[in-house]
C-alpha atoms as a PDB file:
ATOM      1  CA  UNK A   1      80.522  96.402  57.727  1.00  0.00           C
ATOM      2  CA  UNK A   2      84.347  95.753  57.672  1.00  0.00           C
ATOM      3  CA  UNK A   3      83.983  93.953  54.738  1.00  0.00           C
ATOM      4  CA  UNK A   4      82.190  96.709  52.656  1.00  0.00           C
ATOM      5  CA  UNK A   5      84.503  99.222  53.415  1.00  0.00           C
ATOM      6  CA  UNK A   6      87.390  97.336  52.544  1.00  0.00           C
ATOM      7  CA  UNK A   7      85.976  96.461  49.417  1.00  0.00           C
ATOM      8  CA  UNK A   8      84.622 100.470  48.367  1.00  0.00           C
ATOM      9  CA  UNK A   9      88.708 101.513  49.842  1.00  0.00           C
ATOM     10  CA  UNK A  10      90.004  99.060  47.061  1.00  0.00           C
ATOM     11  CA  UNK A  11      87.322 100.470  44.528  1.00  0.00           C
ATOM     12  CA  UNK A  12      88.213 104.125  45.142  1.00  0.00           C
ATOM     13  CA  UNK A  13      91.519 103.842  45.777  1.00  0.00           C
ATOM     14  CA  UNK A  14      92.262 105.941  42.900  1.00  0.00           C
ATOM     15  CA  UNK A  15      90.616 108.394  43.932  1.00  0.00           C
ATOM     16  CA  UNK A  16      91.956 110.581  46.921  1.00  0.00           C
ATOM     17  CA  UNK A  17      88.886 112.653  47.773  1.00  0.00           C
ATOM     18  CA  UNK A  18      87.168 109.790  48.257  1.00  0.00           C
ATOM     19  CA  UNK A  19      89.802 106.994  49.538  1.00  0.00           C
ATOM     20  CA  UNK A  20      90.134 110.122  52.817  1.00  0.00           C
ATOM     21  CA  UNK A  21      86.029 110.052  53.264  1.00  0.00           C
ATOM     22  CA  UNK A  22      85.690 106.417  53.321  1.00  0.00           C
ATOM     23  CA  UNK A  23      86.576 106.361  57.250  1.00  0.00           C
ATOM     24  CA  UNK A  24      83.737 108.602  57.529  1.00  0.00           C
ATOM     25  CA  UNK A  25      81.115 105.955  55.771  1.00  0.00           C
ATOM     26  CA  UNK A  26      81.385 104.086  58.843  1.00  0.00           C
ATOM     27  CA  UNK A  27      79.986 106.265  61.175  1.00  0.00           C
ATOM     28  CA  UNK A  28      77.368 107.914  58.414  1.00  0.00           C
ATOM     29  CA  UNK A  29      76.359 104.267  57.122  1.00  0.00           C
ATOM     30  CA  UNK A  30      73.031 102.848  58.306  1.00  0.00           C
ATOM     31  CA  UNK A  31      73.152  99.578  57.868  1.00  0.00           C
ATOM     32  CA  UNK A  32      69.973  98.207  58.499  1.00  0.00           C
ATOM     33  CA  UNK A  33      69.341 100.162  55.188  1.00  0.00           C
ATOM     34  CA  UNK A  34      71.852  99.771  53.221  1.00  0.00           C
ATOM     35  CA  UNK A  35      71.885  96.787  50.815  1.00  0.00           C
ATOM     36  CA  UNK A  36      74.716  94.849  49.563  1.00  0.00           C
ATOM     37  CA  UNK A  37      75.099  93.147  46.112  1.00  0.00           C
ATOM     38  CA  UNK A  38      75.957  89.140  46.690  1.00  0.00           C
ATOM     39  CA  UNK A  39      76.861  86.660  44.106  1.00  0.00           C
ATOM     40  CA  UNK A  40      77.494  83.181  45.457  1.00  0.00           C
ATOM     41  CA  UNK A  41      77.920  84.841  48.761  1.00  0.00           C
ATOM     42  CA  UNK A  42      80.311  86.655  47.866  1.00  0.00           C
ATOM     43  CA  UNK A  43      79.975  90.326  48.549  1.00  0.00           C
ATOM     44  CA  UNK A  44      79.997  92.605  45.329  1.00  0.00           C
ATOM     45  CA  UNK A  45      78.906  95.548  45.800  1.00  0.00           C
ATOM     46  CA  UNK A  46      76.813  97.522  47.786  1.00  0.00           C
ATOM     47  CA  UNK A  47      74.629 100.792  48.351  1.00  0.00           C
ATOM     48  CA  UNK A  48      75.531 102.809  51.242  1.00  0.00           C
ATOM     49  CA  UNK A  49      72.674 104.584  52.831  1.00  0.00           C
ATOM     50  CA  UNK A  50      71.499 107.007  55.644  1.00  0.00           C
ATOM     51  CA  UNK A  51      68.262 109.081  56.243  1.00  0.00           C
ATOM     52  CA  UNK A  52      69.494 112.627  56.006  1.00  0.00           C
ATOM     53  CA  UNK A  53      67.620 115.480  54.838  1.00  0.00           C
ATOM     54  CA  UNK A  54      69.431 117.083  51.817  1.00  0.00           C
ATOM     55  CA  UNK A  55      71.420 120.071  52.510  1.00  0.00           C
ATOM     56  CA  UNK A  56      73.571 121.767  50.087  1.00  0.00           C
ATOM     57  CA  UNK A  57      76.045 123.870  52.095  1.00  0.00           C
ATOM     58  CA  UNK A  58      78.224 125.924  50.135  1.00  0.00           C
ATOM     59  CA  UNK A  59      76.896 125.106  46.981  1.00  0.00           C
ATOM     60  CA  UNK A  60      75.011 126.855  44.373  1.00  0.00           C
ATOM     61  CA  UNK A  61      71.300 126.007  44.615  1.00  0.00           C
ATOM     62  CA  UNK A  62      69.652 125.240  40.968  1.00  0.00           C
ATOM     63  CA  UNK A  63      65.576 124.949  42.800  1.00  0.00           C
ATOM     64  CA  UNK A  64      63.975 125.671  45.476  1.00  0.00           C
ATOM     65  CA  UNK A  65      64.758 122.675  47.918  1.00  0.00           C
ATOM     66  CA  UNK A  66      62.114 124.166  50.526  1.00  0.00           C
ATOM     67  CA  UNK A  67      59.162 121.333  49.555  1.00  0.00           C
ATOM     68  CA  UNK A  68      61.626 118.650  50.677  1.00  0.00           C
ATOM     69  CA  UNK A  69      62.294 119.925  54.340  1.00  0.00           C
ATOM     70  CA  UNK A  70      59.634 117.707  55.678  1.00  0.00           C
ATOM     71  CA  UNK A  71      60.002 115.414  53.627  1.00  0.00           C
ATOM     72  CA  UNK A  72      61.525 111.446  54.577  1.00  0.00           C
ATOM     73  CA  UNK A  73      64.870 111.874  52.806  1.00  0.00           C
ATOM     74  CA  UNK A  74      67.297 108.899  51.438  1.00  0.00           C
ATOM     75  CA  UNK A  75      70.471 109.728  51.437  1.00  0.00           C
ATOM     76  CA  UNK A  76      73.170 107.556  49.158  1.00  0.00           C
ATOM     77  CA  UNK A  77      76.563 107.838  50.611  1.00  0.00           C
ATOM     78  CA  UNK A  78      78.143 105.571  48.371  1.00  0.00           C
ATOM     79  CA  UNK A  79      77.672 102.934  45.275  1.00  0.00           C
ATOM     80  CA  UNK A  80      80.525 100.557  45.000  1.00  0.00           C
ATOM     81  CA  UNK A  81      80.700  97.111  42.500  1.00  0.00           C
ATOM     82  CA  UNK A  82      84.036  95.277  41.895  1.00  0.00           C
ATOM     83  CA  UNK A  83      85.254  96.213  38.908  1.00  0.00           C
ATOM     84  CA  UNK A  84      85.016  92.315  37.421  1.00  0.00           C
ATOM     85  CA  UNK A  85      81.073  92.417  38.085  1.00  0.00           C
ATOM     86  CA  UNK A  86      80.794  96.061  35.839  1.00  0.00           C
ATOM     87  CA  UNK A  87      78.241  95.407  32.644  1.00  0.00           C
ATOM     88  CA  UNK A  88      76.236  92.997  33.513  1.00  0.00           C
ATOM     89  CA  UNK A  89      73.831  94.994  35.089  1.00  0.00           C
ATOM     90  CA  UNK A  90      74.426  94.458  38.908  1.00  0.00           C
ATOM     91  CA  UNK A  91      75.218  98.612  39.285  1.00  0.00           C
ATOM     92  CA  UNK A  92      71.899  99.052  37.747  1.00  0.00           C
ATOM     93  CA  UNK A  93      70.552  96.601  40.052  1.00  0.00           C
ATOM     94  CA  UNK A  94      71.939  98.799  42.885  1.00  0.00           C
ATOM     95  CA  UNK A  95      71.324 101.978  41.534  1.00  0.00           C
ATOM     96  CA  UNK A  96      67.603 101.554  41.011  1.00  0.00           C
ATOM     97  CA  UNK A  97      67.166 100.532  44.783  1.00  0.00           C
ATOM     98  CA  UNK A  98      66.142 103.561  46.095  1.00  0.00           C
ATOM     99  CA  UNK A  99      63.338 103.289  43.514  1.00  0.00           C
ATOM    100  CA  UNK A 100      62.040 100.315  45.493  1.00  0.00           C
ATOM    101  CA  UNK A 101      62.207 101.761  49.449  1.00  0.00           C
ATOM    102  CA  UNK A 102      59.050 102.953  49.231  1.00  0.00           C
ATOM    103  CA  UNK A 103      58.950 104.513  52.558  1.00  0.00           C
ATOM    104  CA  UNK A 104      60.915 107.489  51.561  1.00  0.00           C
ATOM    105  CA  UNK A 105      59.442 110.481  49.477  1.00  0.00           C
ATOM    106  CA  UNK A 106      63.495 110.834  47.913  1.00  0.00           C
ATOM    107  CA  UNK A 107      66.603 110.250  46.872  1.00  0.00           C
ATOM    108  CA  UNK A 108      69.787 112.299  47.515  1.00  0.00           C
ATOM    109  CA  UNK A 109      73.381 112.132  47.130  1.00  0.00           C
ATOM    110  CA  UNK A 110      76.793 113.911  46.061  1.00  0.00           C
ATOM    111  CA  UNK A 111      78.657 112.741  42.907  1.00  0.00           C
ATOM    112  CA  UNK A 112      82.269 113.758  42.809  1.00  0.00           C
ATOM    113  CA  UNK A 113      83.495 115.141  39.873  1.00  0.00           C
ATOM    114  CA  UNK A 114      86.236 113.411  39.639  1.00  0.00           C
ATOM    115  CA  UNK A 115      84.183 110.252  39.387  1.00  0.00           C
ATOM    116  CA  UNK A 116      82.807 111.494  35.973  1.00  0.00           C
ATOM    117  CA  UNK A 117      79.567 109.923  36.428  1.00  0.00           C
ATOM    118  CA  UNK A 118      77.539 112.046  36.631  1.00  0.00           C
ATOM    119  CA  UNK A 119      75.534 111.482  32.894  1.00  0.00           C
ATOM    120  CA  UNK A 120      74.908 108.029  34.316  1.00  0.00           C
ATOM    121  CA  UNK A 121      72.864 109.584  37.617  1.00  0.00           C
ATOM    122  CA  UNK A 122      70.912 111.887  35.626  1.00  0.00           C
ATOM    123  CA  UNK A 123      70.027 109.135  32.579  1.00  0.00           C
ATOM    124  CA  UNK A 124      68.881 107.049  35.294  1.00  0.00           C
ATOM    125  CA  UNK A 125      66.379 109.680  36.667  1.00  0.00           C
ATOM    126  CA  UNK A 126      68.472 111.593  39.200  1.00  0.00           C
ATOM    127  CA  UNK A 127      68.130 115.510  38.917  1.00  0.00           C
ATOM    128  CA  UNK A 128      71.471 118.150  39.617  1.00  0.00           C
ATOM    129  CA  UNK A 129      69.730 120.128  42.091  1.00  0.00           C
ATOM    130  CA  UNK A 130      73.292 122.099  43.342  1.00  0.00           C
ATOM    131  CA  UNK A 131      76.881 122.176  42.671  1.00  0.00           C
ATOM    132  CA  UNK A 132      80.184 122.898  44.550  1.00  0.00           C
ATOM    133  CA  UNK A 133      83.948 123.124  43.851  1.00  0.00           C
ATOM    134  CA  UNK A 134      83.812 119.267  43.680  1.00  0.00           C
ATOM    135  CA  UNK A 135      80.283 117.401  43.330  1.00  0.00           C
ATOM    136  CA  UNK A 136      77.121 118.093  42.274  1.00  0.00           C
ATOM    137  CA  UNK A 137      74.583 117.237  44.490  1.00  0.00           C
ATOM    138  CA  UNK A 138      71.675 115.211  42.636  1.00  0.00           C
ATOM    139  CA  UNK A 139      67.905 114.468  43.576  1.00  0.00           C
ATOM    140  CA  UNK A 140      65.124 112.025  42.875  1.00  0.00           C
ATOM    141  CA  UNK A 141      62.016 111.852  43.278  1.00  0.00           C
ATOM    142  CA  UNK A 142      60.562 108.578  44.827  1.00  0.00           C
ATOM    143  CA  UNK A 143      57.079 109.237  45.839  1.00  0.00           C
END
């Protein structure tokens, strides 16, 4: 688990909001769910994970999240690939995960703004469900 941290501080490190939460990972992270991209075992990437049912506190609701209460929730703390490894399709390797746990009925995460990422989440079937100050919180469907 070291290891992934390290590697999503050195990713984010330009980012402040995020480089302050990444302490926080840790203790959030399940990580007999969460997958990690290798390449010649060498760690690339990864897909931090937790089951969490969404909550949107102190955001602005878009839908009624009520159906999804007793639901089994997915929640994606993080998505991290070295920035070498970037088009060649290993982040949508990562990203489409979720798509293949099949023992959850969803998806859920919060994308910072500042990221400015958020066209990629929703092209790739993620719905804006709420947003804050900062982040939007997104939604998908899996089952």
């Amino acid at each position: 688990m070291d290891c992934i941290l390290a590697m999503c501080k050195e990713i984010f490190k330009e980012h402040k909001s995020i480089a302050s939460d990444l302490l926080m990972l840790e203790f959030f992270t399940d990580i007999s769910i969460s997958r990690k991209a290798l390449l010649n075992d060498k760690i690339i990437g990864c897909y931090l994970f937790n089951e969490d049912t969404i909550y949107c506190d102190n955001r602005v609701i878009f839908e009624d999240l009520g159906p999804y209460k007793n639901k089994k929730a997915l929640l994606g703390l993080a998505l991290a690939l070295m920035p070498d490894y970037r088009g060649k399709g290993y982040g949508k390797q990562l990203r489409d995960l979720p798509k293949t746990m099949r023992n959850y009925d969803y998806v859920w995460g919060m994308q910072l703004k500042s990221l400015n990422n958020i066209d990629n989440w929703i092209r790739y079937g993620r719905r804006i469900v709420a947003e804050g100050e900062s982040s939007y919180v997104t939604l998908m469907d899996i089952k």
